[in-house]
N, C-alpha and C. Protein backbone atom coordinates (compact mmCIF):
# COMPACT_ATOMS: atom_id res chain seq x y z
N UNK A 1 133.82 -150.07 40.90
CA UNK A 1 133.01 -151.21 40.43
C UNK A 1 133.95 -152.34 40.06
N UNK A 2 133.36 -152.97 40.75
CA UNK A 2 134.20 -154.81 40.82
C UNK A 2 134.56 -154.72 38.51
N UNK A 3 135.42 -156.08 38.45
CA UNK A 3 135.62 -156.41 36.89
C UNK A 3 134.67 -157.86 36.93
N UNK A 4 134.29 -158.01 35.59
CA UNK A 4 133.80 -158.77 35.47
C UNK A 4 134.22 -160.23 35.78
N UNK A 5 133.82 -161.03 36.58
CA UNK A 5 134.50 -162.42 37.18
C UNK A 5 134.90 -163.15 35.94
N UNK A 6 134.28 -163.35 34.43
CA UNK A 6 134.05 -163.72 33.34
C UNK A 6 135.73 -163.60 32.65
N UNK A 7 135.87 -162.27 32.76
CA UNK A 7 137.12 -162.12 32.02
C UNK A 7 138.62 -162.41 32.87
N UNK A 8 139.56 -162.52 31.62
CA UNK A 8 140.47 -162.85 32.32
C UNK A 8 141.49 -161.57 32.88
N UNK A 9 142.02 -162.55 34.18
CA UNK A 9 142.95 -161.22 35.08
C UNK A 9 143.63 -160.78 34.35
N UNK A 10 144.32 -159.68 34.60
CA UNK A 10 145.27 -158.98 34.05
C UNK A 10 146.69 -158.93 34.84
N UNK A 11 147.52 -159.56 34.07
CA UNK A 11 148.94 -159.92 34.34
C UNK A 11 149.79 -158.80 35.27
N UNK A 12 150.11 -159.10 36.55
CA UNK A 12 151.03 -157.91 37.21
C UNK A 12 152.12 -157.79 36.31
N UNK A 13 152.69 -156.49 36.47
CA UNK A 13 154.25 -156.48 35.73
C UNK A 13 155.55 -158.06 36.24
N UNK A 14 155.29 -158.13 37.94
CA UNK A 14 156.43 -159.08 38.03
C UNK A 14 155.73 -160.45 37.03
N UNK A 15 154.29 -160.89 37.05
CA UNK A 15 153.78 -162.37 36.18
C UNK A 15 154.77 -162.13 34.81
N UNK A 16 154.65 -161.17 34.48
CA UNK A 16 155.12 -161.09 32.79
C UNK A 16 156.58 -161.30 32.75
N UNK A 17 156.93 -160.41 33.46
CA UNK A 17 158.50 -160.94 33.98
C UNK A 17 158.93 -161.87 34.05
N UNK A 18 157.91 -162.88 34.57
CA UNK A 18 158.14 -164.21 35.04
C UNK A 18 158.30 -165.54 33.56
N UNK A 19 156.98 -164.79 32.89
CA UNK A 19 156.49 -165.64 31.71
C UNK A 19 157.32 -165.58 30.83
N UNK A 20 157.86 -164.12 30.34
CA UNK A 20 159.43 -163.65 29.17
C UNK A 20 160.37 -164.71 29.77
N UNK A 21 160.88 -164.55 30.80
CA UNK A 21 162.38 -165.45 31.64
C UNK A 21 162.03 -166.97 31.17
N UNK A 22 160.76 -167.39 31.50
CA UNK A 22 160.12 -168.62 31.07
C UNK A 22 160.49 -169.34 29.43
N UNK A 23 159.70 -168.43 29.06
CA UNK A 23 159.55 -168.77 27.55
C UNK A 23 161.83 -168.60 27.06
N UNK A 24 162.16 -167.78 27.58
CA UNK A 24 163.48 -167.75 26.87
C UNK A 24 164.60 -168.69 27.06
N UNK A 25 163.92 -169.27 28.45
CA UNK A 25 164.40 -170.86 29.08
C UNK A 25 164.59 -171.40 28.35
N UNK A 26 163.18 -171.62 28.04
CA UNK A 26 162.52 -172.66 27.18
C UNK A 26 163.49 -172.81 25.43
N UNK A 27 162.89 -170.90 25.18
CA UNK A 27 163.59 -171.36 23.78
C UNK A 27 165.20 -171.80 23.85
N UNK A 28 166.24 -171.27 25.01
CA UNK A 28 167.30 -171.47 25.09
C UNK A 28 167.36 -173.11 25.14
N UNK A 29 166.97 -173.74 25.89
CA UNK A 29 166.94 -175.01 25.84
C UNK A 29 166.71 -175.61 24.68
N UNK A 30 165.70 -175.73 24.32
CA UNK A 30 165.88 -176.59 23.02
C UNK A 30 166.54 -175.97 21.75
N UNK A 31 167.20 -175.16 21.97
CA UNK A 31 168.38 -174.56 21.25
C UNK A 31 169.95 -175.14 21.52
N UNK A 32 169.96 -175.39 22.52
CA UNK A 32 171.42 -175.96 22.87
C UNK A 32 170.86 -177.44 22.51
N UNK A 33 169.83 -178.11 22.66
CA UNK A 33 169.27 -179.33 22.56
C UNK A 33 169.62 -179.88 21.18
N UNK A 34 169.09 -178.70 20.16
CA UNK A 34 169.47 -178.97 18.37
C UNK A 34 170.91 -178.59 18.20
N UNK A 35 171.67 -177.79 19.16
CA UNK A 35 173.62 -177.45 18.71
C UNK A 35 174.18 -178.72 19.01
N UNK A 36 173.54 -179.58 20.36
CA UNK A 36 174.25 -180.89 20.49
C UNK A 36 173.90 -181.80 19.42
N UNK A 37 173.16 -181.79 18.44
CA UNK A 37 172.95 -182.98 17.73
C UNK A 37 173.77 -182.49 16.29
N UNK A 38 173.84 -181.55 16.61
CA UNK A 38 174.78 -180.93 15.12
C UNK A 38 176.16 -181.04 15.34
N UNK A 39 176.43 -180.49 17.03
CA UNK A 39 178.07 -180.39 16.97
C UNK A 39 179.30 -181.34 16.69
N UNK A 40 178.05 -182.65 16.60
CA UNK A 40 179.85 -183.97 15.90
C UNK A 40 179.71 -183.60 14.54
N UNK A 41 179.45 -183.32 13.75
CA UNK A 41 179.82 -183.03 12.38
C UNK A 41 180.38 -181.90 12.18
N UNK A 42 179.90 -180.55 13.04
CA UNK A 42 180.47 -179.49 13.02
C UNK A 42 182.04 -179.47 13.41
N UNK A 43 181.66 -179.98 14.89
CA UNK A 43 183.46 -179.99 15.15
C UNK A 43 184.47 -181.37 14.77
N UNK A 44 184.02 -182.34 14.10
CA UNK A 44 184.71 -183.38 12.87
C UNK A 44 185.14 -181.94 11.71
N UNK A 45 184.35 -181.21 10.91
CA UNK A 45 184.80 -180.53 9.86
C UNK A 45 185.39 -179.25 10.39
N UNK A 46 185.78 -178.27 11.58
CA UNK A 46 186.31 -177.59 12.44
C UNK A 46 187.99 -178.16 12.37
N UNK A 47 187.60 -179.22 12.77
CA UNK A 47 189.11 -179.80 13.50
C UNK A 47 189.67 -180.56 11.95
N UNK A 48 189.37 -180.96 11.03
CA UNK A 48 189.84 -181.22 9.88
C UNK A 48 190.12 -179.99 9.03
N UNK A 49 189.27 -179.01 8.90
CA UNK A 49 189.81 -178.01 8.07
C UNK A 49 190.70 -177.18 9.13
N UNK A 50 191.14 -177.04 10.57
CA UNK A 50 192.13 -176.27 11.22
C UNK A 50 193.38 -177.07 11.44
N UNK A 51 193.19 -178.60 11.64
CA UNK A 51 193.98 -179.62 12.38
C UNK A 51 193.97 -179.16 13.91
N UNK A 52 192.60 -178.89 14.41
CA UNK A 52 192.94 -178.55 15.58
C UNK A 52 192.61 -179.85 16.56
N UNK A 53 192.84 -180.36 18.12
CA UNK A 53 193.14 -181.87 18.32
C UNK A 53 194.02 -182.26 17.98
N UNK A 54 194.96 -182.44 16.98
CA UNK A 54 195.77 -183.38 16.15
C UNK A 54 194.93 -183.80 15.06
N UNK A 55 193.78 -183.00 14.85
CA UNK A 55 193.59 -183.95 13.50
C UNK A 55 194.18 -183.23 12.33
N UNK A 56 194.21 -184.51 11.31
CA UNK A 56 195.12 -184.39 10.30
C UNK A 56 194.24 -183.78 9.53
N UNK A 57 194.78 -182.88 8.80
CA UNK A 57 193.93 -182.10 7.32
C UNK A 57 194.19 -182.95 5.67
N UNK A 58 192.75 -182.62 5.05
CA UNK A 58 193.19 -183.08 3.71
C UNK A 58 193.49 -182.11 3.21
N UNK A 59 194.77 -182.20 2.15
CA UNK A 59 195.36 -181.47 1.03
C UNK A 59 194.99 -182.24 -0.26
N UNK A 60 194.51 -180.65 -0.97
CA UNK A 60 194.04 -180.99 -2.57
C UNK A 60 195.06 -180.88 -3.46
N UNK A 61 196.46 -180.63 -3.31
CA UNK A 61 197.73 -180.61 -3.88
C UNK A 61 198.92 -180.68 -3.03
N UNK A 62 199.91 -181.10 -3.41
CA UNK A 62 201.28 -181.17 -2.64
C UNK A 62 201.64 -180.04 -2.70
N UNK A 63 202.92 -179.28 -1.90
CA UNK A 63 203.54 -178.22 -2.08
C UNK A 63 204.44 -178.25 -3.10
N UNK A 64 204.66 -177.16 -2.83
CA UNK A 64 206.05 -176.75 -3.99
C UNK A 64 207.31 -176.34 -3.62
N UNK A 65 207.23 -176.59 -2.24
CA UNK A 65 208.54 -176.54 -1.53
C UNK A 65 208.83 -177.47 -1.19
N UNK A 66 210.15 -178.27 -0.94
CA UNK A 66 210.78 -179.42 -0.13
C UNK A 66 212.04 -178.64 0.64
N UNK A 67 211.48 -178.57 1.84
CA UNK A 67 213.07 -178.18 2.78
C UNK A 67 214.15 -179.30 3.33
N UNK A 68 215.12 -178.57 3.46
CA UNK A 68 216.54 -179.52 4.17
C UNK A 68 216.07 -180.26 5.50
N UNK A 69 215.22 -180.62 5.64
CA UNK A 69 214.78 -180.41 7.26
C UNK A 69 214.03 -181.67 7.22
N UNK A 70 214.57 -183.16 8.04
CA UNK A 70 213.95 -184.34 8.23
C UNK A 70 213.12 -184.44 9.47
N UNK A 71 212.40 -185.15 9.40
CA UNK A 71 211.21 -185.80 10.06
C UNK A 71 211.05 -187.05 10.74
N UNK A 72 211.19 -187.63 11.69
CA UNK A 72 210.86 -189.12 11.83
C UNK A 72 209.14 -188.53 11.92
N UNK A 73 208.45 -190.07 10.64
CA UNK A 73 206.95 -190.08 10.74
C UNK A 73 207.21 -191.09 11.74
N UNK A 74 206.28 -191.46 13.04
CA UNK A 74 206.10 -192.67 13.25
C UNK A 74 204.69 -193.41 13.01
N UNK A 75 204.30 -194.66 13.08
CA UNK A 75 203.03 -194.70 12.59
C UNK A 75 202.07 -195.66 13.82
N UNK A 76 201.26 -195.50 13.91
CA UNK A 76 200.40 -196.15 15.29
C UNK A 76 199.44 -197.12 14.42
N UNK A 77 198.75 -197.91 15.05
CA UNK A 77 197.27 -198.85 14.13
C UNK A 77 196.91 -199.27 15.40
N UNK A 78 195.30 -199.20 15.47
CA UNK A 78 194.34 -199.90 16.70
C UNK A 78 193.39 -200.18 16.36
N UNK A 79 192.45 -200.97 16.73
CA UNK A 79 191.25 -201.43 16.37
C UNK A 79 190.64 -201.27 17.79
N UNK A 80 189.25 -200.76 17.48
CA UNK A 80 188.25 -201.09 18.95
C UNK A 80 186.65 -201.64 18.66
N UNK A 81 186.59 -202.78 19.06
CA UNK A 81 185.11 -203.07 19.05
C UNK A 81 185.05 -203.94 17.58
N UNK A 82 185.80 -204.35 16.68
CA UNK A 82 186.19 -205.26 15.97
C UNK A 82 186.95 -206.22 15.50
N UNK A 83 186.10 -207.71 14.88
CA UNK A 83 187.31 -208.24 14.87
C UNK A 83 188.53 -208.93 13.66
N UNK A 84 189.16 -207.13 13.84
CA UNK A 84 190.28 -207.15 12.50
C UNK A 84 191.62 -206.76 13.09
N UNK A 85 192.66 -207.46 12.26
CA UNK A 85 193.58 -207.01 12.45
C UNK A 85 194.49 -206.05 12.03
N UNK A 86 194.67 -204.87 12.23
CA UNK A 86 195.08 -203.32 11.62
C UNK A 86 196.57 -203.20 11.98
N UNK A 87 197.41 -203.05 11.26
CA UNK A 87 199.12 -203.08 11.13
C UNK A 87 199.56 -201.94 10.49
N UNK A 88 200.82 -200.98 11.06
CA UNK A 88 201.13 -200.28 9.93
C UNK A 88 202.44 -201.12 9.72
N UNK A 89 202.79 -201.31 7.69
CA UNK A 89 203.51 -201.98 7.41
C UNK A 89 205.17 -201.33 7.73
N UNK A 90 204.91 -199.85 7.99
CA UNK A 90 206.31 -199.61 8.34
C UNK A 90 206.26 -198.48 9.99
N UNK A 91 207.09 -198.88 10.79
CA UNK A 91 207.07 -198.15 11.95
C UNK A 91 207.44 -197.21 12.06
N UNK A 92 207.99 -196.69 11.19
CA UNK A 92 208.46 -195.22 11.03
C UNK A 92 208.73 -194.88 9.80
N UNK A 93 209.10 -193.45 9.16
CA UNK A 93 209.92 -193.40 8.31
C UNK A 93 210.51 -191.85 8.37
N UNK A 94 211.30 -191.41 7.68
CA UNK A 94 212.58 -190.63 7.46
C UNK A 94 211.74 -189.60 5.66
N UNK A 95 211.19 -188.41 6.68
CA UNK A 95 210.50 -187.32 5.42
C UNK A 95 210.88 -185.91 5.58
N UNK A 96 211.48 -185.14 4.86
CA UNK A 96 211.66 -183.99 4.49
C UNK A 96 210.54 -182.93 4.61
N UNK A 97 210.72 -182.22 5.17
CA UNK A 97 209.24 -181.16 5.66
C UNK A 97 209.10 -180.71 3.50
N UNK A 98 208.03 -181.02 3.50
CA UNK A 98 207.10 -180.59 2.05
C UNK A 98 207.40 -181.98 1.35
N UNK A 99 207.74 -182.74 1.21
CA UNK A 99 208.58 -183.91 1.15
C UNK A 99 207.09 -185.39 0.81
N UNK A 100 206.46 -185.35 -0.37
CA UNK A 100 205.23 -186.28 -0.20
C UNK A 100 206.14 -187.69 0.04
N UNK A 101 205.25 -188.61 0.43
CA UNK A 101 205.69 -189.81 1.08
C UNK A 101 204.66 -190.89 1.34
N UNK A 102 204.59 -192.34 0.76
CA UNK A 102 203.83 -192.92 0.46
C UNK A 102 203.87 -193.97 2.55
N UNK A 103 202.80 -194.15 2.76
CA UNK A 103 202.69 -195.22 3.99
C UNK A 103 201.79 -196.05 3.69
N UNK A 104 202.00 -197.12 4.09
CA UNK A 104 200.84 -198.70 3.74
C UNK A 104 200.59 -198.93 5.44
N UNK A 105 199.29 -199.24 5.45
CA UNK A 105 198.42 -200.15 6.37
C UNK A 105 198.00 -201.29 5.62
N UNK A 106 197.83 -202.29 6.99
CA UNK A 106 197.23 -203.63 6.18
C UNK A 106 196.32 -204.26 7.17
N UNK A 107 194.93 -204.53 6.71
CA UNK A 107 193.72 -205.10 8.32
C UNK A 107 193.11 -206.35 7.07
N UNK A 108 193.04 -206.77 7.94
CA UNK A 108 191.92 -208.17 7.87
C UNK A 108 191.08 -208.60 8.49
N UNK A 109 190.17 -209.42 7.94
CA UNK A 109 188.73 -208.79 8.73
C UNK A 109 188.90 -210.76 9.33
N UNK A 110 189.04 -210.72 10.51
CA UNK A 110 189.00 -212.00 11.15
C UNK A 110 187.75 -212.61 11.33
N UNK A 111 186.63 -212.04 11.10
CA UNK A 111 185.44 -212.64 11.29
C UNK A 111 184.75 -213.45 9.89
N UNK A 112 183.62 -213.98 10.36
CA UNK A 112 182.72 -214.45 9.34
C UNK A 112 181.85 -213.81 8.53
N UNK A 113 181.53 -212.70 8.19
CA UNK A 113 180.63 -211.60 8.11
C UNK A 113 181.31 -210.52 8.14
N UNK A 114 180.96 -209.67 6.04
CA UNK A 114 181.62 -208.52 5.74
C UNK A 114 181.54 -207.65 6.91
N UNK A 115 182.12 -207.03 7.24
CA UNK A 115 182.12 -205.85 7.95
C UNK A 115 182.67 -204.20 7.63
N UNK A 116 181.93 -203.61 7.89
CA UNK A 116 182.20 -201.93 7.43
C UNK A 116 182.93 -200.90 8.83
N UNK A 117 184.05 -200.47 8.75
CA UNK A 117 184.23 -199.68 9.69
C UNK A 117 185.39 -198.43 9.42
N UNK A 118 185.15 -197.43 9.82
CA UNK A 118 185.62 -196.29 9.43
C UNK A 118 187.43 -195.63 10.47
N UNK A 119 188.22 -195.77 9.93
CA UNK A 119 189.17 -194.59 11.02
C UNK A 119 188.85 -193.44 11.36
N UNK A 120 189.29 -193.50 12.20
CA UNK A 120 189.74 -192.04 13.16
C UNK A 120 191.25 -191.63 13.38
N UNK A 121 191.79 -190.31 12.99
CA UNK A 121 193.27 -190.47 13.45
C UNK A 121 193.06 -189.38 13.58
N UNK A 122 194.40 -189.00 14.43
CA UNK A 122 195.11 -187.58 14.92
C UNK A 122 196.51 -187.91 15.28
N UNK A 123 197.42 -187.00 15.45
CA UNK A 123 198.99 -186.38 15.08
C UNK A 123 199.07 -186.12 16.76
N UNK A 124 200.60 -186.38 17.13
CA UNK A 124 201.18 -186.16 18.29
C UNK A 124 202.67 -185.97 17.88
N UNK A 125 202.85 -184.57 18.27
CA UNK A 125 202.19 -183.53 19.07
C UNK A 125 200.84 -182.76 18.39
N UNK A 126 199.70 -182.34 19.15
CA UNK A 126 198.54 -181.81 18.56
C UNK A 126 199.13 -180.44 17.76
N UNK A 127 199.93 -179.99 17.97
CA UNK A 127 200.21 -178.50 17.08
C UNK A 127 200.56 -178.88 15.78
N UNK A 128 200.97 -180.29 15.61
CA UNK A 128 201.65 -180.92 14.04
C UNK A 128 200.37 -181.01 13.57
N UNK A 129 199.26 -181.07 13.75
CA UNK A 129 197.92 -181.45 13.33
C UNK A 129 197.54 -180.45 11.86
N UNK A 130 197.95 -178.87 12.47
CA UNK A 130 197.77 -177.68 11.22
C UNK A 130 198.43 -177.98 9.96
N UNK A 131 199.78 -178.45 9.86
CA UNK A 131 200.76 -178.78 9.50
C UNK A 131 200.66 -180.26 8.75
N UNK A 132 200.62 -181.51 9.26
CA UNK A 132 200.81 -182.98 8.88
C UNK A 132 199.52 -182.65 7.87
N UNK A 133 199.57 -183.22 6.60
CA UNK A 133 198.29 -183.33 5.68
C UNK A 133 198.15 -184.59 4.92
N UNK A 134 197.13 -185.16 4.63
CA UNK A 134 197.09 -186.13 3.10
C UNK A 134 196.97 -185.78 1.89
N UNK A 135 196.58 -186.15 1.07
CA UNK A 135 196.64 -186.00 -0.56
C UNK A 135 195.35 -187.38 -0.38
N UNK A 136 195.84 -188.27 0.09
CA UNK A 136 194.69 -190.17 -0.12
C UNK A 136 195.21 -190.35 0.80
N UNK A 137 193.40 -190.95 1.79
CA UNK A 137 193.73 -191.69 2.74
C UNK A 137 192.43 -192.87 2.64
N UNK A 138 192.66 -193.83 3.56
CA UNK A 138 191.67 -194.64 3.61
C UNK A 138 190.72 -194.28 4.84
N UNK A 139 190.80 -192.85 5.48
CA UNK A 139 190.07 -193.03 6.60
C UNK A 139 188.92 -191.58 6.25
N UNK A 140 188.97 -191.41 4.66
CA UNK A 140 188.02 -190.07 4.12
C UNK A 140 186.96 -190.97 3.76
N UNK A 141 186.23 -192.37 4.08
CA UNK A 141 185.19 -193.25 3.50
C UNK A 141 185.30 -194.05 4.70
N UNK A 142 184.29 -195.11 4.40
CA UNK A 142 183.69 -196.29 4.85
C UNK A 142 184.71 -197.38 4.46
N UNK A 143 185.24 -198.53 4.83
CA UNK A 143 185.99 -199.38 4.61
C UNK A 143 185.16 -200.69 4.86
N UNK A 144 184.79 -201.64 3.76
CA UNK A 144 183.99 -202.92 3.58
C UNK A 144 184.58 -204.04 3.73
N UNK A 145 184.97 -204.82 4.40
CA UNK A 145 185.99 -206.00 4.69
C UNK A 145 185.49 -207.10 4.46
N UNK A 146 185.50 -207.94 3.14
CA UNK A 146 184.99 -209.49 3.08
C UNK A 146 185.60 -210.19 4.69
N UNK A 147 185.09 -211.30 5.11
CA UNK A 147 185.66 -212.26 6.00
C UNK A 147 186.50 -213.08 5.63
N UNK A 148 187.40 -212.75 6.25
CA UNK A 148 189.08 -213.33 5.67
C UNK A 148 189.99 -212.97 4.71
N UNK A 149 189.54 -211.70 4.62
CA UNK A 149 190.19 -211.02 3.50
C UNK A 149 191.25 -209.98 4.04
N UNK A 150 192.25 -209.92 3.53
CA UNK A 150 193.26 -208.98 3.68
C UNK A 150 193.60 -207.61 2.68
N UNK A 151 193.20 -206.83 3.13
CA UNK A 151 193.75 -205.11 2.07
C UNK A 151 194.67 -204.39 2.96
N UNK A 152 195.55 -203.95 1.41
CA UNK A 152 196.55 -203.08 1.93
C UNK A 152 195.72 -201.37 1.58
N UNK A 153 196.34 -200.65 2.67
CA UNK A 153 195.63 -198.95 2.75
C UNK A 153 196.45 -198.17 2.25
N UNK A 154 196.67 -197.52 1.35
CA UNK A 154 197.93 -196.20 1.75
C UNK A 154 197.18 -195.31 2.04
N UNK A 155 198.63 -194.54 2.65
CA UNK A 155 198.84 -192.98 2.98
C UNK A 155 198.96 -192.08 2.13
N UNK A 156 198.76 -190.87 1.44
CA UNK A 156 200.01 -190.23 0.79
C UNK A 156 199.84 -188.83 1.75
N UNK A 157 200.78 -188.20 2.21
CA UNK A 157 200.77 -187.09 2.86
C UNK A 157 202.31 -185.99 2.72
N UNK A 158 202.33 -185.33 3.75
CA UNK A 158 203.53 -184.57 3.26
C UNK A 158 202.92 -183.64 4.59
N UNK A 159 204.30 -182.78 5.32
CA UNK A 159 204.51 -181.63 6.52
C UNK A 159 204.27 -180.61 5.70
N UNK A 160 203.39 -179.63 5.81
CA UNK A 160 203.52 -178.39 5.61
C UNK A 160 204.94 -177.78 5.67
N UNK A 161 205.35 -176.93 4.36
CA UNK A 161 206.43 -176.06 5.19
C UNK A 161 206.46 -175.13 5.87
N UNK A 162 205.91 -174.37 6.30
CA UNK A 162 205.31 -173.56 7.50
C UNK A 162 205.55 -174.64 8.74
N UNK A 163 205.23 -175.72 9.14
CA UNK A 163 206.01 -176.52 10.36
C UNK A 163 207.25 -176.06 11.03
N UNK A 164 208.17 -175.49 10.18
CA UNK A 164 209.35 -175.56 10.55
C UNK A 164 209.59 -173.76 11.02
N UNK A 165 208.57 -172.87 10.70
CA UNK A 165 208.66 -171.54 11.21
C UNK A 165 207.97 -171.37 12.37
N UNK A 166 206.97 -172.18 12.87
CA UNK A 166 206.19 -172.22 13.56
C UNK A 166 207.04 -172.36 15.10
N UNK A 167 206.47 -170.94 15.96
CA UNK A 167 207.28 -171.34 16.90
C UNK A 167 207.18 -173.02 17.68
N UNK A 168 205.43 -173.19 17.83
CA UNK A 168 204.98 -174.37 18.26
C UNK A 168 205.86 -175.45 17.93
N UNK A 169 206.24 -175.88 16.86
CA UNK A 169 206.36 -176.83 15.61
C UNK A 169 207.92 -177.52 15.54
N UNK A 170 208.45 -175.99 15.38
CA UNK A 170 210.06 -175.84 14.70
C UNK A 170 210.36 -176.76 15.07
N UNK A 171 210.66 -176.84 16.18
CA UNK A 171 212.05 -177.88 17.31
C UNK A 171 211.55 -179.39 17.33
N UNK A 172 210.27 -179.17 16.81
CA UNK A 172 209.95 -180.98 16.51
C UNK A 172 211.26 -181.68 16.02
N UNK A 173 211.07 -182.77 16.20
CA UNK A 173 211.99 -184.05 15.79
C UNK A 173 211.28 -185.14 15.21
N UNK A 174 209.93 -185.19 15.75
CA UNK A 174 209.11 -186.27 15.59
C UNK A 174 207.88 -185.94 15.46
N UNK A 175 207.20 -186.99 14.80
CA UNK A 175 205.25 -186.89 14.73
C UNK A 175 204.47 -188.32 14.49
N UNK A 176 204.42 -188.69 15.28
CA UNK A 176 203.25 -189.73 15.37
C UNK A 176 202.07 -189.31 14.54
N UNK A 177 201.68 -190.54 13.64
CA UNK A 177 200.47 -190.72 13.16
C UNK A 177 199.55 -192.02 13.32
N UNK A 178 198.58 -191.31 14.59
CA UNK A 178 197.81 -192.72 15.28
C UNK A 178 196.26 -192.87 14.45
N UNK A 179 196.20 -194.27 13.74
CA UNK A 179 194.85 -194.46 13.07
C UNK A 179 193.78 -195.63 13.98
N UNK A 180 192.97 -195.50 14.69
CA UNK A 180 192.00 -196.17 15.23
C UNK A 180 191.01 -196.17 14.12
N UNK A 181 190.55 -197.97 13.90
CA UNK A 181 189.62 -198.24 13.25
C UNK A 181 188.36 -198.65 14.22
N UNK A 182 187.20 -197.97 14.21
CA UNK A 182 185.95 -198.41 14.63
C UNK A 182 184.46 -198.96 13.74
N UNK A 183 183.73 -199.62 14.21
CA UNK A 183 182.71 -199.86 13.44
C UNK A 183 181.65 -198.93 12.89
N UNK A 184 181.89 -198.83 11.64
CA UNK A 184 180.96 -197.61 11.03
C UNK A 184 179.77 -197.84 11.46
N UNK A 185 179.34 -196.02 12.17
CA UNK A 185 177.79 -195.68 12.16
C UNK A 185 176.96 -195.39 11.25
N UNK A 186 177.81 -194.54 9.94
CA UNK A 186 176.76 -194.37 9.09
C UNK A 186 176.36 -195.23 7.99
N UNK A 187 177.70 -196.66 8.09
CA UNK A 187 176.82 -197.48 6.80
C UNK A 187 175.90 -198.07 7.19
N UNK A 188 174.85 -198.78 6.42
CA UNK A 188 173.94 -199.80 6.91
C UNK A 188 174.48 -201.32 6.96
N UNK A 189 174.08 -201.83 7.38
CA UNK A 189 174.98 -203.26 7.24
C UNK A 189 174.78 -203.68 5.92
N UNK A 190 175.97 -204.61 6.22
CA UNK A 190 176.03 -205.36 4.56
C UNK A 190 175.70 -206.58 4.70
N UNK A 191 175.06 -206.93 3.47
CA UNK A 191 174.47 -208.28 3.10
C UNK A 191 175.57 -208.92 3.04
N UNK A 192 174.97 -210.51 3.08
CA UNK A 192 176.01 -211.51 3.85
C UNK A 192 176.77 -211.56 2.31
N UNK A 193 176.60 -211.36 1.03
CA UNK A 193 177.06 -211.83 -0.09
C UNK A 193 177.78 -210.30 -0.49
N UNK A 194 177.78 -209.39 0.31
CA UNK A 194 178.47 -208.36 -0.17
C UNK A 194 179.49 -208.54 -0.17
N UNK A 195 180.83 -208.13 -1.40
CA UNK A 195 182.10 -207.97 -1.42
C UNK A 195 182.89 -207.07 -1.17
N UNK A 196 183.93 -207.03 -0.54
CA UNK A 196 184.73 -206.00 0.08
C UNK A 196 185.43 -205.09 -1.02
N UNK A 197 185.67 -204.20 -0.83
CA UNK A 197 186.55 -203.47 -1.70
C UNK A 197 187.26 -202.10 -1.47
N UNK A 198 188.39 -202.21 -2.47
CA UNK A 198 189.60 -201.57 -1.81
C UNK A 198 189.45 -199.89 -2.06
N UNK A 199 189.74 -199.14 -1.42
CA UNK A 199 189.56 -197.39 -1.03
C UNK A 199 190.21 -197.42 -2.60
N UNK A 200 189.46 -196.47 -3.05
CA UNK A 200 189.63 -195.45 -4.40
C UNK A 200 190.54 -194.61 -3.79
N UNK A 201 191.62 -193.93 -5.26
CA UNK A 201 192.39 -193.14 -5.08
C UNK A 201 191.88 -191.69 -4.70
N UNK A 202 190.51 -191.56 -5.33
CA UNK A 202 189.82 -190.24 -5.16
C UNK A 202 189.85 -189.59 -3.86
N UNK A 203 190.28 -190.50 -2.35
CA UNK A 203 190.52 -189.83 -1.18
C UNK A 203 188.82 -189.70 -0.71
C-alpha cells in the first residue's frame, strides 16, 4: 500500500549524507568568517608577547644582568599616509646586552588639523624580536598631534640577556629598530580645538 502523498518523504541514507556535509560547510564557514575578524588582535598580542615577526616585546622591569657584550642599536622612522614629519634623533647607538638605554624620536604634525596616529615597529633581524624589549614607548597608545606642533618620543628598552646564548642571536653585531607611524583606526577624530599631548610615562 502506496504512503500517504500528504506526508513528507523520507530521506535516503546518501540525502542525509548530503545535508550533515552541508550544514558542517556551512558551520565551518562562518567560523573561519568570525577567526578572520578576531585574528588582528590575536596575532598583534601573539607576536608582542613572543616577539615573533620582529616585533618588539614590552618589559615590566629591566634585568639584573648587564653583560660585556656591545650592540650597535640602529634606529629607522617612516611615516605613511600622513602629513608628519618622524626623525629618530640619534642613528644609532652603542648598548651592552641587559644594558637599559634611553632613544628620542621627534614628528611634527605638518598639517592644519590635530591629527591622531599610532606606530608600528619591528626589529631586524626577526629572531632579535624575543630578545629587544621596552620598559616606555610611544607606540603602546594613540599619539594626538596639534598642527604645527613638534614632540619629542622616547624609547627606554634594553637586549635580553639570553640574546647572546641564543644560537639564532649570539653572532649578532647589530639590530635595527624600524618605527612606522600610520593614521589611527581606533581613535575617533579629533575636534578641531583639540590639543595634542605628549605620551605618559605609564607606557
Amino acid at each position: 500500500m502506496s504512503s500517504n502523498p500528504g506526508s513528507k518523504r523520507e530521506l535516503t541514507p546518501q540525502q542525509r549524507r548530503n545535508r550533515r556535509v552541508g550544514l558542517i560547510c556551512g558551520v565551518t564557514f562562518f567560523g573561519m568568517v568570525g577567526a578572520a575578524y578576531a585574528s588582528v588582535p590575536l596575532y598583534r598580542a601573539f607576536c608582542e608577547l613572543t616577539g615573533f615577526d620582529g616585533t618588539v616585546r614590552k618589559a615590566e622591569a629591566a634585568p639584573g644582568e648587564v653583560l660585556d657584550k656591545t650592540l650597535t642599536i640602529r634606529f629607522d622612522a617612516n611615516v605613511r599616509n600622513l602629513p608628519w614629519t618622524f626623525t629618530a634623533e640619534q642613528t644609532s647607538q652603542e648598548a651592552k646586552i641587559g644594558e637599559t638605554k634611553l632613544a628620542l624620536f621627534r614628528v611634527t604634525n605638518n598639517g592644519t588639523t590635530p591629527i591622531t596616529g599610532r606606530a608600528v615597529f619591528n626589529v631586524v633581524p626577526e629572531e632579535a624580536g624575543l630578545y629587544f624589549q621596552k620598559l616606555d614607548c610611544f607606540c603602546f597608545s594613540d599619539q594626538t598631534i596639534a598642527p604645527g606642533q613638534t614632540v619629542d618620543m622616547p624609547v627606554l628598552y634594553f637586549v635580553d640577556p639570553k640574546f647572546a646564548s641564543d644560537f639564532d642571536t649570539k653572532g649578532e653585531q647589530e639590530v635595527t629598530l624600524s618605527y612606522t607611524f600610520f593614521p589611527s583606526v581606533e581613535a575617533p577624530p579629533a575636534p578641531a580645538t583639540a590639543q595634542a599631548h605628549k605620551p605618559s610615562n605609564a607606557g
